[in-house]
Protein backbone atom coordinates (compact mmCIF):
# COMPACT_ATOMS: atom_id res chain seq x y z
CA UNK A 1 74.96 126.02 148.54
CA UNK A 2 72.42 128.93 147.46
CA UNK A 3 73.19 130.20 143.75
CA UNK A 4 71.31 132.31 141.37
CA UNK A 5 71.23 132.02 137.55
CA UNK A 6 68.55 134.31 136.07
CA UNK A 7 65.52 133.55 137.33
CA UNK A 8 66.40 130.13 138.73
CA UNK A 9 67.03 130.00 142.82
CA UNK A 10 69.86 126.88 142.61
CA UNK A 11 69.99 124.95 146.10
CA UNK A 12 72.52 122.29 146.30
CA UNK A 13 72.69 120.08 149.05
CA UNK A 14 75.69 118.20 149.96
CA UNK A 15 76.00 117.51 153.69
CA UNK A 16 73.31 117.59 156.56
CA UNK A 17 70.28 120.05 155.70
CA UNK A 18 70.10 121.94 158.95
CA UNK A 19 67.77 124.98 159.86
CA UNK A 20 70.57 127.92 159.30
CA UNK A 21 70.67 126.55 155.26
CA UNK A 22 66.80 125.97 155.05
CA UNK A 23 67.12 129.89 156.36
CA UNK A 24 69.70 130.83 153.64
CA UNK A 25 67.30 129.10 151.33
CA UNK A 26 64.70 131.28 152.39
CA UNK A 27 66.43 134.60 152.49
CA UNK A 28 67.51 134.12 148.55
CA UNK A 29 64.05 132.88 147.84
CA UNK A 30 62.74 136.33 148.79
CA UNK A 31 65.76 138.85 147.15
CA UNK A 32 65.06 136.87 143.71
CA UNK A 33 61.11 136.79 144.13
CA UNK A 34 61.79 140.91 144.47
CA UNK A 35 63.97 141.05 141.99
CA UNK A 36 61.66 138.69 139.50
CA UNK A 37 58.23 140.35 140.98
CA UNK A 38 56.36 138.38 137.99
CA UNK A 39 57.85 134.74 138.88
CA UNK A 40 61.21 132.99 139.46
CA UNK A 41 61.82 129.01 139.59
CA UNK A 42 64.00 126.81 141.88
CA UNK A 43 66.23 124.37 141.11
CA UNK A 44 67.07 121.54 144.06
CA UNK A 45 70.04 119.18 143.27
CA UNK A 46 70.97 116.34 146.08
CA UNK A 47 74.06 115.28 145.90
CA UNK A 48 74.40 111.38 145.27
CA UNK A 49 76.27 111.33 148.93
CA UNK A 50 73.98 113.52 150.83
CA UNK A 51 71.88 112.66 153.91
CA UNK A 52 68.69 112.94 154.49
CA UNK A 53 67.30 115.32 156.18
CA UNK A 54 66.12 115.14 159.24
CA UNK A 55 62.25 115.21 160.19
CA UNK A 56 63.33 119.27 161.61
CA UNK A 57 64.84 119.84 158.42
CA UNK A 58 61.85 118.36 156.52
CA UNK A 59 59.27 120.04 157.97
CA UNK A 60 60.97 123.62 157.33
CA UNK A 61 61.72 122.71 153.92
CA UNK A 62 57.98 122.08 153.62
CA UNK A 63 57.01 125.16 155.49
CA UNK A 64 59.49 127.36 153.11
CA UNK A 65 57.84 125.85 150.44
CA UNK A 66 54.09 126.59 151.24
CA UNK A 67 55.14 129.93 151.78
CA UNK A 68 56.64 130.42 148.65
CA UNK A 69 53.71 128.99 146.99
CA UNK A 70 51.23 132.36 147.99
CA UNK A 71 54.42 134.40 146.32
CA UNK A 72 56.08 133.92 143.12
CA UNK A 73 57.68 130.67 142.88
CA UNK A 74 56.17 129.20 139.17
CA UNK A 75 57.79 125.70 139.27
CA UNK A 76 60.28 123.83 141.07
CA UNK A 77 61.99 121.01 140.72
CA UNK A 78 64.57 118.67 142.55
CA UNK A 79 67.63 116.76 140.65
CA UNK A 80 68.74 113.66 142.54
CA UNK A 81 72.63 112.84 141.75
CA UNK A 82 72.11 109.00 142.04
CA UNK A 83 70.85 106.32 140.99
CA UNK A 84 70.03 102.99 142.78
CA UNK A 85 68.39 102.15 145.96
CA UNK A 86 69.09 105.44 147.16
CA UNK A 87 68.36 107.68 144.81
CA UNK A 88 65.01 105.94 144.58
CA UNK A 89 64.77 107.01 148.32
CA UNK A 90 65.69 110.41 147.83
CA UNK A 91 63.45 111.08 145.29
CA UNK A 92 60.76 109.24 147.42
CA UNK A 93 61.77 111.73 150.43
CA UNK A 94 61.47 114.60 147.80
CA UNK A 95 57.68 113.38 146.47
CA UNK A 96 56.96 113.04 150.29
CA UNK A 97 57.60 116.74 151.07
CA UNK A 98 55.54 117.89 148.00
CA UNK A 99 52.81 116.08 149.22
CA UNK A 100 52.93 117.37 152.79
CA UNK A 101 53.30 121.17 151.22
CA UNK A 102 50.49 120.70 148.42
CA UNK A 103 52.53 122.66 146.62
CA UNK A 104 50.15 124.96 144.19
CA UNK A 105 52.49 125.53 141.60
CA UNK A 106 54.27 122.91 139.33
CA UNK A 107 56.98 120.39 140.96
CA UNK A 108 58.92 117.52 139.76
CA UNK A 109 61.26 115.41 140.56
CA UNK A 110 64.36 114.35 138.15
CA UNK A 111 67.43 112.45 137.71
CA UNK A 112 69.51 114.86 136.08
CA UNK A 113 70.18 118.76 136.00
CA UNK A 114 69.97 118.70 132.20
CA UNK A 115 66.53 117.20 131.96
CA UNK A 116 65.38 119.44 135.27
CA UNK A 117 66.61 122.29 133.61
CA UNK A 118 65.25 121.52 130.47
CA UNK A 119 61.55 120.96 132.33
CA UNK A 120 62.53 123.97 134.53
CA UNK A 121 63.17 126.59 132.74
CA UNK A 122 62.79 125.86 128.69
CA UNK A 123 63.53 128.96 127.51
CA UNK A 124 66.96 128.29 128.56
CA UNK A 125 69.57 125.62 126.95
CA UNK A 126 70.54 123.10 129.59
CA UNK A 127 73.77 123.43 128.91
CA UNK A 128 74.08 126.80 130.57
CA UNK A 129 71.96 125.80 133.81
CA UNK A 130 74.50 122.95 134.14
CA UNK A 131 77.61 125.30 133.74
CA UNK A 132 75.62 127.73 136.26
CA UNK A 133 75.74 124.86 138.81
CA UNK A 134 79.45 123.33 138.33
CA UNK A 135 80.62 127.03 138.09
CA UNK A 136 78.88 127.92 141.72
CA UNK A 137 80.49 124.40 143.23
CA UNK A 138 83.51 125.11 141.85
CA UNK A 139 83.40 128.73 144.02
CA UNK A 140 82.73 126.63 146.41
CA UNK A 141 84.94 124.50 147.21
CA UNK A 142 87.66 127.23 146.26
CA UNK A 143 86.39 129.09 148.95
CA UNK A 144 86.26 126.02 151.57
CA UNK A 145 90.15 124.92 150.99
């Protein structure tokens, strides 16, 4: 899923990452970046029961994010829903892929939205980047039944 809440690209994956969403990701990346010409942020939330991508889906997820870099992404950050074993993997996975990218702007890795949110983007409450995200699921999944 590809949502936008002021200057925050919102990516949420839930199923397989494959190359069409990685090129969804990138086509919002660069309407907000002209909308925002003096910086946007992105917001990646994994759902707890998502799998990982695969080594494809990795390496264009890298190569959209070393491309962003020389544009206007400021920060970025990634939510894991999970705890555990495997959240401690996806958030591994996640640190992996900023290292590959040496990303030159700001990127972290969190356990919740609020606390991503509130890194993110402080200038807005948490509250509101969490209702941003369970609003755009909510569309959603009204429009998938």
């Amino acid at each position: 899923m590809v949502a936008v809440f002021n200057r925050i690209l919102i990516l949420v994956f839930e199923r397989e990452t494959t190359l069409s969403a990685v090129a969804a990701c990138r086509r919002a990346l660069d309407l907000l970046e002209r909308k925002y010409p003096d910086g946007i942020a992105c917001l990646t939330i994994v759902a707890e029961n998502a799998p990982l991508p695969s080594q494809e889906a990795r390496d264009a997820l890298a190569a959209l994010a070393t491309g962003a870099a020389g544009k206007r992404l400021r920060r970025s950050a990634v939510c894991f829903e999970g705890g555990g074993f495997r959240g401690a993997l996806v958030r591994g996975v996640a640190t992996g892929l900023q290292l590959m990218a040496k990303l030159p702007f700001p990127h972290r890795v969190f356990h919740s939205v609020e606390v991503a949110g509130a890194w993110l983007a402080p200038e807005i409450a948490a509250h509101q980047l969490r209702s941003a995200v369970d609003s755009a699921r909510l569309k959603v999944q009204a429009h998938a039944s």
